[in-house]
PDB file of N, CA and C in Angstrom:
ATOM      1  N   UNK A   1      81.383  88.789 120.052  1.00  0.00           N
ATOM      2  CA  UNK A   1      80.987  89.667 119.002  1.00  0.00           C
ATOM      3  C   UNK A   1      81.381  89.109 117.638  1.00  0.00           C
ATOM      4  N   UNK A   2      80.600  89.819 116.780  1.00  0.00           N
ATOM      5  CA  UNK A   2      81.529  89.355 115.396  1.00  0.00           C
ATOM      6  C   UNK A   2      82.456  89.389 114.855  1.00  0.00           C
ATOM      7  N   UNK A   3      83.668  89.873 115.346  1.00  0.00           N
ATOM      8  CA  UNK A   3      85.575  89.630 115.328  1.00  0.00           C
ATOM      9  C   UNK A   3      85.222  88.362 116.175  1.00  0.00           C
ATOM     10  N   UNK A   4      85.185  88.663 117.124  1.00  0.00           N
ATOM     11  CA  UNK A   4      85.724  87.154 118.242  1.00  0.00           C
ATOM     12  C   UNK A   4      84.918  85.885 117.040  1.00  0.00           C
ATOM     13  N   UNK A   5      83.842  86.031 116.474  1.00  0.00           N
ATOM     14  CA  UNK A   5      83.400  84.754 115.980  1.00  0.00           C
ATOM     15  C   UNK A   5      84.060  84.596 114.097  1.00  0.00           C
ATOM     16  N   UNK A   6      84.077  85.639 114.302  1.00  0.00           N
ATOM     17  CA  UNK A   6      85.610  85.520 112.881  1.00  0.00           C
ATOM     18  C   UNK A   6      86.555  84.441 113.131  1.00  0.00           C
ATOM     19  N   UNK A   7      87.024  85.289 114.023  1.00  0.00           N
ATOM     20  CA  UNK A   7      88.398  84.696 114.304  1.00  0.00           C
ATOM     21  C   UNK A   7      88.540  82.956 114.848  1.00  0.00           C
ATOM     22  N   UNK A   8      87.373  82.803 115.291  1.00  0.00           N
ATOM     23  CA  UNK A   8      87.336  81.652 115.889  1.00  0.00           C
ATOM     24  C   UNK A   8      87.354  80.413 114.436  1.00  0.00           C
ATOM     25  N   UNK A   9      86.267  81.083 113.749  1.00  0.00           N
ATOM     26  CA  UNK A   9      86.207  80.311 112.392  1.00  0.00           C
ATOM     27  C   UNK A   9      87.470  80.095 111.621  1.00  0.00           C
ATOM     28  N   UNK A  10      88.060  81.338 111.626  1.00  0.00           N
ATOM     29  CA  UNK A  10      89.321  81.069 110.380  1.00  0.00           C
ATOM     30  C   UNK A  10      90.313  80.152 111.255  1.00  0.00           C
ATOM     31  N   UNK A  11      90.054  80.538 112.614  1.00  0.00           N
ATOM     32  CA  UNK A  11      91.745  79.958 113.655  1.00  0.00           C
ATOM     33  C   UNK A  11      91.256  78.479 113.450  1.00  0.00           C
ATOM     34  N   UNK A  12      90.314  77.929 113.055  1.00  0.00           N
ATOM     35  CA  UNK A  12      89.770  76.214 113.024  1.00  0.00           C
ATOM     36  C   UNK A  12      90.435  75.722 111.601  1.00  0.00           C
ATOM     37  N   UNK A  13      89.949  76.755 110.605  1.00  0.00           N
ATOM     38  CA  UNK A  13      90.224  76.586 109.576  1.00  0.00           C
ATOM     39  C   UNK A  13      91.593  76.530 109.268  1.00  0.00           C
ATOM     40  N   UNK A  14      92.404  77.514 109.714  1.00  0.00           N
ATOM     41  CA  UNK A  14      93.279  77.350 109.924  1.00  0.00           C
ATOM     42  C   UNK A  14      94.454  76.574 110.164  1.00  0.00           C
ATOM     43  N   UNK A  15      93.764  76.092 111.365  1.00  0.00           N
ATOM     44  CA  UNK A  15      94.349  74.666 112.126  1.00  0.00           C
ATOM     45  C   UNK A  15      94.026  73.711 111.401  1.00  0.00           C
ATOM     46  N   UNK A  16      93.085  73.213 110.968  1.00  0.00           N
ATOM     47  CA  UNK A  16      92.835  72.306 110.320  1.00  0.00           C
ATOM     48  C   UNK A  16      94.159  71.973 109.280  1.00  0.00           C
ATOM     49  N   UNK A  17      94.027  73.218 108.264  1.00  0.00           N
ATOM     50  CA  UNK A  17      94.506  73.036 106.930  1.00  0.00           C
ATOM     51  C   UNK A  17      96.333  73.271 107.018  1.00  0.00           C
ATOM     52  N   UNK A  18      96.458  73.687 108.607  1.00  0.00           N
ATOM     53  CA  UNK A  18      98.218  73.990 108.997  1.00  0.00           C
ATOM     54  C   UNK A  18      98.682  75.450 108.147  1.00  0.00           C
ATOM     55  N   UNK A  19      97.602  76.209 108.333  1.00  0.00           N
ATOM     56  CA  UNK A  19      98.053  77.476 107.592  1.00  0.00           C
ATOM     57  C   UNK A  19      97.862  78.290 108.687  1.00  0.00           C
ATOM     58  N   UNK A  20      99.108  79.107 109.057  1.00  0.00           N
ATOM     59  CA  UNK A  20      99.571  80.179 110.372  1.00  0.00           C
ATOM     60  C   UNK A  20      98.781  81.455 110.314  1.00  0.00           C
ATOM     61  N   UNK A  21      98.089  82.063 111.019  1.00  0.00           N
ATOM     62  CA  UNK A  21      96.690  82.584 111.181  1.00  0.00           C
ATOM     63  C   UNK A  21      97.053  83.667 112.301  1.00  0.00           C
ATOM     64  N   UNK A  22      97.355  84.632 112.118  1.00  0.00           N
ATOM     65  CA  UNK A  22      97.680  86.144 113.269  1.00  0.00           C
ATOM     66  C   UNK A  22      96.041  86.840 113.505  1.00  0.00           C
ATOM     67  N   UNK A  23      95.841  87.140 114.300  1.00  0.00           N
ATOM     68  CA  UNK A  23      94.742  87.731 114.823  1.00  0.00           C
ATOM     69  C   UNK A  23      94.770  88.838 115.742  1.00  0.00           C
ATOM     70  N   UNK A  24      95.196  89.860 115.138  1.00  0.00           N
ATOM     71  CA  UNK A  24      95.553  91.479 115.780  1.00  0.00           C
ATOM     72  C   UNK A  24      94.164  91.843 116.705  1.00  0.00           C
ATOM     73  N   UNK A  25      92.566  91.119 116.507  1.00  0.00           N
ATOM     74  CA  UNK A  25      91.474  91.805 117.178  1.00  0.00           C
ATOM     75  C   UNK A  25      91.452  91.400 118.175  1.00  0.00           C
ATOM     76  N   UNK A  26      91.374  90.359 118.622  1.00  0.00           N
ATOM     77  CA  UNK A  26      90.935  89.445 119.852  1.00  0.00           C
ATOM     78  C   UNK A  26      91.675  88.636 120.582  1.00  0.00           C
ATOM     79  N   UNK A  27      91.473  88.378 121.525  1.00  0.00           N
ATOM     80  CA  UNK A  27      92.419  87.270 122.456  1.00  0.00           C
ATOM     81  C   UNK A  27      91.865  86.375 123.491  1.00  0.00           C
ATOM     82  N   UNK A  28      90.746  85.623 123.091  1.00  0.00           N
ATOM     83  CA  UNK A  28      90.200  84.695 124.077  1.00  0.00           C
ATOM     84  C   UNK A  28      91.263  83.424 123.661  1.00  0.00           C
ATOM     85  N   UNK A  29      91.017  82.684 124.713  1.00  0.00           N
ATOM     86  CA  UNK A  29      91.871  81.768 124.779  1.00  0.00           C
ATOM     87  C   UNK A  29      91.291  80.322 123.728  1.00  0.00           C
ATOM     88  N   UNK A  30      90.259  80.615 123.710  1.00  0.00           N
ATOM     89  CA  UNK A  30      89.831  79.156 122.780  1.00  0.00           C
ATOM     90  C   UNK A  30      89.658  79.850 121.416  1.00  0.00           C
ATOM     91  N   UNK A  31      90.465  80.821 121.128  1.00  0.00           N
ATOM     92  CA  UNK A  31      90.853  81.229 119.661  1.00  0.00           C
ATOM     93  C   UNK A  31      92.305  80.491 119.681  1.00  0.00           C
ATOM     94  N   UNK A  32      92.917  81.037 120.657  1.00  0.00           N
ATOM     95  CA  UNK A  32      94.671  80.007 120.059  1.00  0.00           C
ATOM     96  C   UNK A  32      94.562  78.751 120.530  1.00  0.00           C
ATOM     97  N   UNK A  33      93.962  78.378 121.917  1.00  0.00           N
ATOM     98  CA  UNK A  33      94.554  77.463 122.630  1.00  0.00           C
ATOM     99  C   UNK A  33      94.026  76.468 121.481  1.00  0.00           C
ATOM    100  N   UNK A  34      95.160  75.540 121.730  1.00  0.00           N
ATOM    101  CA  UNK A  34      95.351  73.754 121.532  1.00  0.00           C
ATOM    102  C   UNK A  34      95.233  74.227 119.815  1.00  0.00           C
ATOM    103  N   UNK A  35      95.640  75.486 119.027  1.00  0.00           N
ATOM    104  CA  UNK A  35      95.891  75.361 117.683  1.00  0.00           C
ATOM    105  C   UNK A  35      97.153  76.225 117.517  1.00  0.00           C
ATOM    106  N   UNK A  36      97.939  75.149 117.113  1.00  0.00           N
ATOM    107  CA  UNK A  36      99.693  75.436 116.967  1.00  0.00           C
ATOM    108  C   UNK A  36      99.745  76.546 115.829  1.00  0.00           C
ATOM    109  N   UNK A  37      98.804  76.235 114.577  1.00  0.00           N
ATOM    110  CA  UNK A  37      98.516  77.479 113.963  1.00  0.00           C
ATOM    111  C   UNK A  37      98.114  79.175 114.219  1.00  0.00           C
ATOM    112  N   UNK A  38      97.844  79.317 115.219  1.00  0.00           N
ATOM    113  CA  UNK A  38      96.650  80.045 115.414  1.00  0.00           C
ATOM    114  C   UNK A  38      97.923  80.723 116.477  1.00  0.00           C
ATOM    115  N   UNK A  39      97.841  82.296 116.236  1.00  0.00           N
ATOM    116  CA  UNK A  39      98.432  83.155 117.268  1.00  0.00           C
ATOM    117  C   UNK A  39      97.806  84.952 117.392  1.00  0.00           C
ATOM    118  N   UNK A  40      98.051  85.134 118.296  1.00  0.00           N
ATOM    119  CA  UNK A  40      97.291  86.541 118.703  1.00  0.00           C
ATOM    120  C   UNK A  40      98.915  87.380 118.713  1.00  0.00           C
ATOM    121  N   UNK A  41      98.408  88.632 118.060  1.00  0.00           N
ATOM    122  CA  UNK A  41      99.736  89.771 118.060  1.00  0.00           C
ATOM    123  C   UNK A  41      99.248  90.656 118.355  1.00  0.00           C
ATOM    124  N   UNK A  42      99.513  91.874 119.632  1.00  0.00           N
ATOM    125  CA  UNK A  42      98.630  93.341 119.559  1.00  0.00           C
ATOM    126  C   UNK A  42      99.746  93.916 119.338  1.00  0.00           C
ATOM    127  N   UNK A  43      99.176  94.779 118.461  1.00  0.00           N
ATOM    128  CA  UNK A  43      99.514  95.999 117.592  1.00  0.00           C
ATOM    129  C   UNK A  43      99.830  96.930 118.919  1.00  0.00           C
ATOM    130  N   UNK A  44     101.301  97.424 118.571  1.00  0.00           N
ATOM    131  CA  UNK A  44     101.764  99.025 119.255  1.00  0.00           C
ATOM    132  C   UNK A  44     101.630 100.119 118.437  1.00  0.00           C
ATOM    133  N   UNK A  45     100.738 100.786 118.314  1.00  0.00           N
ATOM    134  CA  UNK A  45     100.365 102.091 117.921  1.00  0.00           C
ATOM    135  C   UNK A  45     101.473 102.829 117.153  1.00  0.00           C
ATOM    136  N   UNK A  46     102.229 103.535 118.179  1.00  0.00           N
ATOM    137  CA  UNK A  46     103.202 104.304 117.420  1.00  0.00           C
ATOM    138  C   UNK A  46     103.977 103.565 116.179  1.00  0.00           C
ATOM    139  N   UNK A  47     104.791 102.118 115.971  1.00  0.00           N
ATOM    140  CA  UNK A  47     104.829 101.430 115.078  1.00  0.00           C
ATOM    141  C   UNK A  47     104.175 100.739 114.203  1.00  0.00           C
ATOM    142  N   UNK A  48     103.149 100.830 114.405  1.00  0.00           N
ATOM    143  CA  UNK A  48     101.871 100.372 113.180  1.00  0.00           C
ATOM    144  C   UNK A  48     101.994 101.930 112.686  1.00  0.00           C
ATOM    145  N   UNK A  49     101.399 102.870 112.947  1.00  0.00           N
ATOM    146  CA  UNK A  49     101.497 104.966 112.290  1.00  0.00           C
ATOM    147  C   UNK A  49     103.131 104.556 111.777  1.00  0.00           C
ATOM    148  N   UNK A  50     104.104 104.785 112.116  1.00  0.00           N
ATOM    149  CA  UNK A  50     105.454 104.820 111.522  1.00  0.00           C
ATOM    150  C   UNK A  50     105.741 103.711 110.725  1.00  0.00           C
ATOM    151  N   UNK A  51     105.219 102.882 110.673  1.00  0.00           N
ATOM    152  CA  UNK A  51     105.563 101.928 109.440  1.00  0.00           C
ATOM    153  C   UNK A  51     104.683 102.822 108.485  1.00  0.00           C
ATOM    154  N   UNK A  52     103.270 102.992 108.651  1.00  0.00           N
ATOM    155  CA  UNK A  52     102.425 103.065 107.813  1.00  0.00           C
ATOM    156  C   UNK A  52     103.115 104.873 107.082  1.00  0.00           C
ATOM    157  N   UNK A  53     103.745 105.510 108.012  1.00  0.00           N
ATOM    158  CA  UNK A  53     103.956 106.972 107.326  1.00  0.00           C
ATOM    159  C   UNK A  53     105.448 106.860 106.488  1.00  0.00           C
ATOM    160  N   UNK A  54     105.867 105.710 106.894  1.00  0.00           N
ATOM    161  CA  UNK A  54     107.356 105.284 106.159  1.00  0.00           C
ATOM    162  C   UNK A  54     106.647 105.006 104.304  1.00  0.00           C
ATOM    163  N   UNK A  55     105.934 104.181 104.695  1.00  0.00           N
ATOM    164  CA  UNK A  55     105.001 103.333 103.868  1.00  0.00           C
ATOM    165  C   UNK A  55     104.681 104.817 102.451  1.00  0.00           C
ATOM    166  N   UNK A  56     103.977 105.420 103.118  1.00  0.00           N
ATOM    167  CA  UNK A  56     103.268 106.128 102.343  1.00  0.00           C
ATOM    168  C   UNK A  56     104.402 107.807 101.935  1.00  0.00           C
ATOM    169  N   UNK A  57     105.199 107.593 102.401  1.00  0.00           N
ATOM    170  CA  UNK A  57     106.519 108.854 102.681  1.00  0.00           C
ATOM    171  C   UNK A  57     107.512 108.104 101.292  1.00  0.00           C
ATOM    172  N   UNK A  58     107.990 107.203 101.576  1.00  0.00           N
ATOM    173  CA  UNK A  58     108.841 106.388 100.917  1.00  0.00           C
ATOM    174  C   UNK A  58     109.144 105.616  99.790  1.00  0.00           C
ATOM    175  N   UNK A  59     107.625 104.868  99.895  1.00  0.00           N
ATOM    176  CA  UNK A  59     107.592 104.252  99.230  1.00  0.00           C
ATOM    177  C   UNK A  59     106.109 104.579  97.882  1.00  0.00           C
ATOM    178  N   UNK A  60     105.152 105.545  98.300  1.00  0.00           N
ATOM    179  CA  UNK A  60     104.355 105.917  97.526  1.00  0.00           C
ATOM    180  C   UNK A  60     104.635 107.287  97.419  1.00  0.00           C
ATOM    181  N   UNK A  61     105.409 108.025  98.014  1.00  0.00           N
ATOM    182  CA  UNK A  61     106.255 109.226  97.551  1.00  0.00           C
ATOM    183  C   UNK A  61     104.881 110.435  97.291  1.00  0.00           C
ATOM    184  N   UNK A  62     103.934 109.674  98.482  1.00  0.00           N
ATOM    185  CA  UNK A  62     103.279 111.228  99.160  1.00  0.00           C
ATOM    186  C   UNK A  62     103.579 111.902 100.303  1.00  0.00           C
ATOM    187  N   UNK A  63     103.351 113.772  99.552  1.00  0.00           N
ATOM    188  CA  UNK A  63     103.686 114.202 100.561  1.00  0.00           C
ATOM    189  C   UNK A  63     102.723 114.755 101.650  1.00  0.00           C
ATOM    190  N   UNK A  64     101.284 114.527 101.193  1.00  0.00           N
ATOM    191  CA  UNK A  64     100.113 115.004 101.953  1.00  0.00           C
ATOM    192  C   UNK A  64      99.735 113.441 102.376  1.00  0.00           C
ATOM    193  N   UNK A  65      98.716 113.829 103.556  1.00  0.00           N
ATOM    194  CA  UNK A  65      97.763 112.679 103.831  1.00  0.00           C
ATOM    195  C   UNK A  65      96.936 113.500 104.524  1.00  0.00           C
ATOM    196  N   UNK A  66      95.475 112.561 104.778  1.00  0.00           N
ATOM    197  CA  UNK A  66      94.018 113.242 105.515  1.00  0.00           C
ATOM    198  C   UNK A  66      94.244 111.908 106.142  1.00  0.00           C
ATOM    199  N   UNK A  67      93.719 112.260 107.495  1.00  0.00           N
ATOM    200  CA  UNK A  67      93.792 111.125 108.332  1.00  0.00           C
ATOM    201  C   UNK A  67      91.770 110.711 108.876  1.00  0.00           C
ATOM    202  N   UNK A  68      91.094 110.075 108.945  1.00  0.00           N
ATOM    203  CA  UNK A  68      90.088 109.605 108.895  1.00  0.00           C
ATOM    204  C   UNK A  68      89.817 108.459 110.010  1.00  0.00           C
ATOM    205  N   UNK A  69      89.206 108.276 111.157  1.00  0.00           N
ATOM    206  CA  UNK A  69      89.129 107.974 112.396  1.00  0.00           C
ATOM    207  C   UNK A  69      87.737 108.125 113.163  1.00  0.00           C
ATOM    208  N   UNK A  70      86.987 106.948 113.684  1.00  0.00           N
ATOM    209  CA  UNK A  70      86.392 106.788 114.438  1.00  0.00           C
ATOM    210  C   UNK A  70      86.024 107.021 115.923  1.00  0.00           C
ATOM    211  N   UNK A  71      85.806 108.219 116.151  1.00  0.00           N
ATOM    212  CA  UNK A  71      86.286 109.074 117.357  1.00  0.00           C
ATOM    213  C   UNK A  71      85.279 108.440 118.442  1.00  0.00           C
ATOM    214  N   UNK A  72      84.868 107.396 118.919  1.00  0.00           N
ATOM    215  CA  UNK A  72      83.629 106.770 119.452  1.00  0.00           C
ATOM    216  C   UNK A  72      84.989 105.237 119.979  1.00  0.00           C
ATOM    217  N   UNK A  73      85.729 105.249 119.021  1.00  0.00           N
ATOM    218  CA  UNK A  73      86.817 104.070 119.674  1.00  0.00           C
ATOM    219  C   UNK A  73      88.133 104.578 120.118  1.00  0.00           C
ATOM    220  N   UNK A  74      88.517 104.826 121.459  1.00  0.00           N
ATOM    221  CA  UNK A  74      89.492 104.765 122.210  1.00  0.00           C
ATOM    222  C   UNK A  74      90.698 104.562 121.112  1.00  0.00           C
ATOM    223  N   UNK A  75      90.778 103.375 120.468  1.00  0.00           N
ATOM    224  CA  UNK A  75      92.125 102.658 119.939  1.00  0.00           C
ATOM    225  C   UNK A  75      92.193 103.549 118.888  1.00  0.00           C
ATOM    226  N   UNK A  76      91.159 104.051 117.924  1.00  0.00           N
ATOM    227  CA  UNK A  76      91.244 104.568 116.937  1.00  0.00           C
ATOM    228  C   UNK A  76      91.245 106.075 117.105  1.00  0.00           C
ATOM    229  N   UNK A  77      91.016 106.418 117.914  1.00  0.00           N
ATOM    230  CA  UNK A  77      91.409 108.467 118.156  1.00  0.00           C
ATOM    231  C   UNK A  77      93.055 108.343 118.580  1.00  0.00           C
ATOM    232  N   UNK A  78      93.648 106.798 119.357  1.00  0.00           N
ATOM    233  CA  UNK A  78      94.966 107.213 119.759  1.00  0.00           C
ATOM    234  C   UNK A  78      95.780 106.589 118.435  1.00  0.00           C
ATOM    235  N   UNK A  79      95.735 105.741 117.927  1.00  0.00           N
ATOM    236  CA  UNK A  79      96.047 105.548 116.433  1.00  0.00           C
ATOM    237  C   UNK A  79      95.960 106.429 115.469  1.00  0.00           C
ATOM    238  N   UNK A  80      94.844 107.513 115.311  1.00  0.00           N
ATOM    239  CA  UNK A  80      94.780 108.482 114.353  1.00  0.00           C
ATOM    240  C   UNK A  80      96.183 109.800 114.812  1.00  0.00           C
ATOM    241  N   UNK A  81      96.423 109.945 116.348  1.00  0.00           N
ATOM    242  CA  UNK A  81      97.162 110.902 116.620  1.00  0.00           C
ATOM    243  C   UNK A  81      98.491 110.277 116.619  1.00  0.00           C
ATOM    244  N   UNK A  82      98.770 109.255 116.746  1.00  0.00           N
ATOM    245  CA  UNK A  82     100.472 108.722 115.975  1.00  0.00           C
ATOM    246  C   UNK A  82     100.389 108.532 115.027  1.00  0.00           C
ATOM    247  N   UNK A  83      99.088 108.471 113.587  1.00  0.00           N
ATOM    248  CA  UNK A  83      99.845 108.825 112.893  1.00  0.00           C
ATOM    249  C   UNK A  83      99.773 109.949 112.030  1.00  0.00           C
ATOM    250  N   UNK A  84      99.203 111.307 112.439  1.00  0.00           N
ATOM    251  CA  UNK A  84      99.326 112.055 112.270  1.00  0.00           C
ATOM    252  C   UNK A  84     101.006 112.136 112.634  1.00  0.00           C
ATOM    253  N   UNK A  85     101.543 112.266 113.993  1.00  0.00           N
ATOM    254  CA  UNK A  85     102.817 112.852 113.945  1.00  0.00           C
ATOM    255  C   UNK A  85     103.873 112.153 113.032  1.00  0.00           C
ATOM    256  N   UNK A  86     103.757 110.272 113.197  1.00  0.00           N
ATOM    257  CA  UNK A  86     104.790 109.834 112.998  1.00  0.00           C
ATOM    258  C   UNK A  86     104.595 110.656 110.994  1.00  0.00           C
ATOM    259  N   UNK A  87     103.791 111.245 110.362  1.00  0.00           N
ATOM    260  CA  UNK A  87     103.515 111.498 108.978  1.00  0.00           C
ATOM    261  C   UNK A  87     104.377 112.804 109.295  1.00  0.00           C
ATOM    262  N   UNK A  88     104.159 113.415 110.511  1.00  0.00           N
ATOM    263  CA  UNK A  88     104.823 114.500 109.866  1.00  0.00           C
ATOM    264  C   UNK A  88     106.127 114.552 110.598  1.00  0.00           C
ATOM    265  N   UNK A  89     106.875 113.833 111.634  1.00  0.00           N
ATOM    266  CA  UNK A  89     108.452 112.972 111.472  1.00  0.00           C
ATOM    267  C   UNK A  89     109.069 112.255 110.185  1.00  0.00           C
ATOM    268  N   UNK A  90     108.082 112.532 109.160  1.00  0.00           N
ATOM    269  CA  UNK A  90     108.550 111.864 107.724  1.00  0.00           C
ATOM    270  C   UNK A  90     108.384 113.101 106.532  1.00  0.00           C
ATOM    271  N   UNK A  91     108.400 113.958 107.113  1.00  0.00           N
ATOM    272  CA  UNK A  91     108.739 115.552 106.782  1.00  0.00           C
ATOM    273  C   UNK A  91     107.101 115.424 105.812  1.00  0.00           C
ATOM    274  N   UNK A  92     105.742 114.579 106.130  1.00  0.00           N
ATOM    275  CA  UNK A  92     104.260 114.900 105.540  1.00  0.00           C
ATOM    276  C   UNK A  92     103.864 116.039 106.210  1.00  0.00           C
ATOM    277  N   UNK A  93     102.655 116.516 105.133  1.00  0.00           N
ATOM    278  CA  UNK A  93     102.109 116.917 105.724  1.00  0.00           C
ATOM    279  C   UNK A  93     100.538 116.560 106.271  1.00  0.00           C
ATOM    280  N   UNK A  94      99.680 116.170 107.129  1.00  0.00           N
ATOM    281  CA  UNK A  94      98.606 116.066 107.424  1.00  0.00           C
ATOM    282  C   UNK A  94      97.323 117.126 106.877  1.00  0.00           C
ATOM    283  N   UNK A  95      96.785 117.108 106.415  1.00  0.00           N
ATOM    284  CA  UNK A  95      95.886 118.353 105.295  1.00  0.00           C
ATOM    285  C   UNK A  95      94.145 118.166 106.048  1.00  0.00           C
ATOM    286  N   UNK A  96      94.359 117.367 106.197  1.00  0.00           N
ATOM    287  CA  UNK A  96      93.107 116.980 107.056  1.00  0.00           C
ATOM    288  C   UNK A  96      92.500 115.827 108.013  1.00  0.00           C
ATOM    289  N   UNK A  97      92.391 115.867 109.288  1.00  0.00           N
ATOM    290  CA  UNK A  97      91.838 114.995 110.294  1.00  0.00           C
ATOM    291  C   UNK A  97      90.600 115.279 110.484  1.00  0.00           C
ATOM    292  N   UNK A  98      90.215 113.963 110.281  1.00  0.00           N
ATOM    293  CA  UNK A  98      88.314 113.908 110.321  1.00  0.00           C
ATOM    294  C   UNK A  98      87.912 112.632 111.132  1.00  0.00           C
ATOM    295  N   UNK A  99      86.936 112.674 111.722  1.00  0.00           N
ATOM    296  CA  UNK A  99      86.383 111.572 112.838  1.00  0.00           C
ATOM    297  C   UNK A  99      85.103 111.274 112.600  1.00  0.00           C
ATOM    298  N   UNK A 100      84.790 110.338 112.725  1.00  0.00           N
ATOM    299  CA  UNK A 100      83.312 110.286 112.625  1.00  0.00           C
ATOM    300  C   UNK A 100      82.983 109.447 113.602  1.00  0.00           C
ATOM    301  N   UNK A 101      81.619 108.957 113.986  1.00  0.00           N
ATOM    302  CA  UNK A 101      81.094 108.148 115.230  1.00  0.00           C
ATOM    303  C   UNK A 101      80.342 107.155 114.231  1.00  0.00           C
ATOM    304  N   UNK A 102      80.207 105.902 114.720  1.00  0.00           N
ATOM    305  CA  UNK A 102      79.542 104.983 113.788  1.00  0.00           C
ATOM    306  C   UNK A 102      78.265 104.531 114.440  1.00  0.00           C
ATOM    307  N   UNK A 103      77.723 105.236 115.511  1.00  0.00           N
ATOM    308  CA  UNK A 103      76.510 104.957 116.147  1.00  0.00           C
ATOM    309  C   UNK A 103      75.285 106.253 115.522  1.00  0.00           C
TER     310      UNK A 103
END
Protein backbone atom coordinates (compact mmCIF):
# COMPACT_ATOMS: atom_id res chain seq x y z
CA UNK A 1 0.00 0.00 0.00
CA UNK A 2 1.03 3.51 0.11
CA UNK A 3 2.72 3.57 3.79
CA UNK A 4 4.54 0.31 2.94
CA UNK A 5 5.83 2.21 -0.38
CA UNK A 6 6.65 5.37 1.74
CA UNK A 7 8.49 3.80 3.89
CA UNK A 8 10.41 1.79 1.62
CA UNK A 9 11.53 5.05 -0.22
CA UNK A 10 12.63 7.12 2.75
CA UNK A 11 14.29 3.68 4.56
CA UNK A 12 16.69 3.76 1.02
CA UNK A 13 17.06 7.22 1.38
CA UNK A 14 17.80 6.96 4.45
CA UNK A 15 20.34 4.36 4.26
CA UNK A 16 21.92 5.81 1.71
CA UNK A 17 22.55 9.25 3.31
CA UNK A 18 23.20 7.31 7.15
CA UNK A 19 20.29 9.23 8.56
CA UNK A 20 18.27 6.87 11.35
CA UNK A 21 14.70 6.47 9.99
CA UNK A 22 11.79 4.93 12.67
CA UNK A 23 8.80 3.67 10.93
CA UNK A 24 5.80 3.28 13.47
CA UNK A 25 3.38 2.00 10.12
CA UNK A 26 4.80 -0.99 8.70
CA UNK A 27 7.04 -3.91 9.14
CA UNK A 28 7.99 -5.88 6.07
CA UNK A 29 11.23 -7.04 6.21
CA UNK A 30 12.81 -5.43 3.06
CA UNK A 31 11.93 -2.05 4.74
CA UNK A 32 14.75 -2.67 7.55
CA UNK A 33 16.55 -5.60 6.41
CA UNK A 34 20.30 -5.08 5.29
CA UNK A 35 19.69 -1.04 6.29
CA UNK A 36 21.54 -0.37 9.62
CA UNK A 37 19.62 2.92 9.37
CA UNK A 38 16.30 1.90 9.02
CA UNK A 39 14.19 0.52 12.17
CA UNK A 40 10.51 -0.37 12.85
CA UNK A 41 8.95 0.72 16.49
CA UNK A 42 5.12 -0.20 17.29
CA UNK A 43 3.50 2.13 19.20
CA UNK A 44 1.71 0.92 22.71
CA UNK A 45 -1.43 2.72 22.84
CA UNK A 46 -1.94 3.52 26.35
CA UNK A 47 1.66 5.38 26.28
CA UNK A 48 1.43 7.13 23.06
CA UNK A 49 -2.61 8.71 24.84
CA UNK A 50 -0.50 9.40 28.21
CA UNK A 51 2.36 11.01 26.81
CA UNK A 52 0.10 12.83 24.49
CA UNK A 53 -2.50 13.89 27.65
CA UNK A 54 0.75 14.75 29.77
CA UNK A 55 1.64 16.74 26.64
CA UNK A 56 -1.40 18.69 26.34
CA UNK A 57 -2.27 18.73 30.50
CA UNK A 58 1.22 20.08 31.27
CA UNK A 59 2.72 21.43 29.06
CA UNK A 60 -0.03 23.41 26.90
CA UNK A 61 -2.00 23.86 30.13
CA UNK A 62 -5.38 22.61 28.55
CA UNK A 63 -7.97 21.67 30.40
CA UNK A 64 -10.55 20.46 27.72
CA UNK A 65 -9.91 18.28 24.67
CA UNK A 66 -12.42 16.75 21.75
CA UNK A 67 -11.07 13.65 20.72
CA UNK A 68 -11.59 12.90 16.78
CA UNK A 69 -11.12 9.21 15.39
CA UNK A 70 -11.67 7.04 12.55
CA UNK A 71 -14.11 4.50 13.71
CA UNK A 72 -13.67 2.12 10.41
CA UNK A 73 -9.84 1.45 11.96
CA UNK A 74 -9.52 -0.98 14.80
CA UNK A 75 -6.12 0.91 15.98
CA UNK A 76 -7.79 4.18 15.92
CA UNK A 77 -11.26 3.56 17.98
CA UNK A 78 -8.71 1.74 20.62
CA UNK A 79 -6.28 4.77 20.58
CA UNK A 80 -9.15 7.28 20.72
CA UNK A 81 -10.43 5.38 24.09
CA UNK A 82 -6.87 5.65 25.94
CA UNK A 83 -6.83 8.72 25.25
CA UNK A 84 -9.80 9.83 26.27
CA UNK A 85 -9.07 8.25 29.82
CA UNK A 86 -5.37 8.71 30.08
CA UNK A 87 -6.87 12.95 29.49
CA UNK A 88 -8.98 12.51 32.11
CA UNK A 89 -6.15 10.65 34.68
CA UNK A 90 -4.62 14.18 34.02
CA UNK A 91 -7.60 15.67 35.86
CA UNK A 92 -8.99 16.85 31.54
CA UNK A 93 -11.79 17.00 30.61
CA UNK A 94 -12.95 15.23 27.23
CA UNK A 95 -15.94 17.72 25.79
CA UNK A 96 -16.31 15.80 22.80
CA UNK A 97 -15.64 12.32 20.95
CA UNK A 98 -16.37 12.17 17.34
CA UNK A 99 -15.61 9.35 14.69
CA UNK A 100 -15.92 9.40 11.37
CA UNK A 101 -15.48 6.53 8.57
CA UNK A 102 -13.27 7.49 5.63
CA UNK A 103 -15.02 5.19 3.09
Amino acid sequence: GEKYNFAVSVGEVASLNEIPFISTSVNPENVTQGRPFVFHMARVNPDEATVMAMIGRQVLNATKAAVLFQNDLFSSTNLASDIETAWEIQNGTVVSSVSFNES
